[in-house]
Protein backbone atom coordinates (compact mmCIF):
# COMPACT_ATOMS: atom_id res chain seq x y z
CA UNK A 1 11.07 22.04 -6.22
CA UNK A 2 8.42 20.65 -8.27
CA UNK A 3 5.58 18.87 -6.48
CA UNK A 4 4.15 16.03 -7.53
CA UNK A 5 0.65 15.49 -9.23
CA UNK A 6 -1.89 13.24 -6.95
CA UNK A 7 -3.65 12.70 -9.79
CA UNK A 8 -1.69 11.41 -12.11
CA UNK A 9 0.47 9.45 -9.65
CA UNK A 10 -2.85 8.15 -8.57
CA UNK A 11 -4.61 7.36 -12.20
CA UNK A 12 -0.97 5.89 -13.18
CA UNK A 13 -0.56 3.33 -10.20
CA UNK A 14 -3.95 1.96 -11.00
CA UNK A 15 -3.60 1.75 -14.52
CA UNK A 16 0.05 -0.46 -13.30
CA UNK A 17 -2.38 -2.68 -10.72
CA UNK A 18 -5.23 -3.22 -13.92
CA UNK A 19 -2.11 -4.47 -15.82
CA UNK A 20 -1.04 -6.63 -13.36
CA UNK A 21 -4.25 -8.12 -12.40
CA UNK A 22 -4.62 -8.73 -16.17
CA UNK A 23 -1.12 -10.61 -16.49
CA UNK A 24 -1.74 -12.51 -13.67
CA UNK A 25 -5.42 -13.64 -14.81
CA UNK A 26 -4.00 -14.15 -18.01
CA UNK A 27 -1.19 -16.55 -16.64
CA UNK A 28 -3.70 -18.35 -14.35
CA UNK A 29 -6.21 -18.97 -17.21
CA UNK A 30 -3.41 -20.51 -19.67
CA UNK A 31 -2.12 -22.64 -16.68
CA UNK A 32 -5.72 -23.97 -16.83
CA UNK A 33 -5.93 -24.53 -19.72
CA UNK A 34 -2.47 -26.85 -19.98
CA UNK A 35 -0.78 -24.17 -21.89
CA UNK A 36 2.34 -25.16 -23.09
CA UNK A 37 4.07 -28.18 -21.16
CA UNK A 38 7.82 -26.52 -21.75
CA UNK A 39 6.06 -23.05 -20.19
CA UNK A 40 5.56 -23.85 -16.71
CA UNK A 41 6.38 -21.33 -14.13
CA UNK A 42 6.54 -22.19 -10.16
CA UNK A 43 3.68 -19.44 -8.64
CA UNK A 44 5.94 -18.38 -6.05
CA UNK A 45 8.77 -17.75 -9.02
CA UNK A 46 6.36 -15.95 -10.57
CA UNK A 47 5.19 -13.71 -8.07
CA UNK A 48 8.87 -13.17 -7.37
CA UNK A 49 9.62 -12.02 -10.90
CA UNK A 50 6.35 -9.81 -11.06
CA UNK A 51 7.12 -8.18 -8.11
CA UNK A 52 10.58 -7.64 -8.96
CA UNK A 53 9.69 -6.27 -11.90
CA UNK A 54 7.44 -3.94 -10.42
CA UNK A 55 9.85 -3.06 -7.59
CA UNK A 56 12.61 -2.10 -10.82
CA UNK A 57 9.78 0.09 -12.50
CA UNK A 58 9.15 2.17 -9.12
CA UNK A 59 12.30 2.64 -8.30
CA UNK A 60 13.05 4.07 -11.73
CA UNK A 61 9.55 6.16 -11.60
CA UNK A 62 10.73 7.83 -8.11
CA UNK A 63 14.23 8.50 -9.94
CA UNK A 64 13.07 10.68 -12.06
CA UNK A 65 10.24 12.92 -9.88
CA UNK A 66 12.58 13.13 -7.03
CA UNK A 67 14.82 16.41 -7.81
CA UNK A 68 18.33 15.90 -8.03
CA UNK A 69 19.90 17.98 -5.37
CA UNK A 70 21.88 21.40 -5.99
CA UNK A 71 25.63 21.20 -5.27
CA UNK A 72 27.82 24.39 -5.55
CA UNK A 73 31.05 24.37 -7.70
């Protein structure tokens, strides 16, 4: 069984918050701004969608460091 590094699960989860924090000041500073009238998002659909997203990226990030378990033939 193969354990899991602190380290890098740590380093990688806050690279994934710094990348949402910047897509999310990034969004708030073109709404500001007026961006584009056609390219208005709700903030709750928004937050919905990054969250999902992020929910779909975990779940495939455990998939692959959880072990897949031994069955006998």
């Amino acid at each position: 069984m193969s354990k899991i590094d602190l380290m890098k699960a740590g380093i990688g989860l806050a690279v994934v918050i710094g990348i949402t924090l910047t897509v999310v000041a990034g969004y708030a500073l073109f709404a500001t701004v007026g961006g584009v009238s056609g390219l208005t998002v709700a903030p709750e659909l928004f937050v919905s969608i990054l969250f999902g997203g992020l929910l779909v990226v975990s779940a495939a990030a455990v998939r692959k460091a959880v072990p897949k378990p031994r069955t006998r033939v």
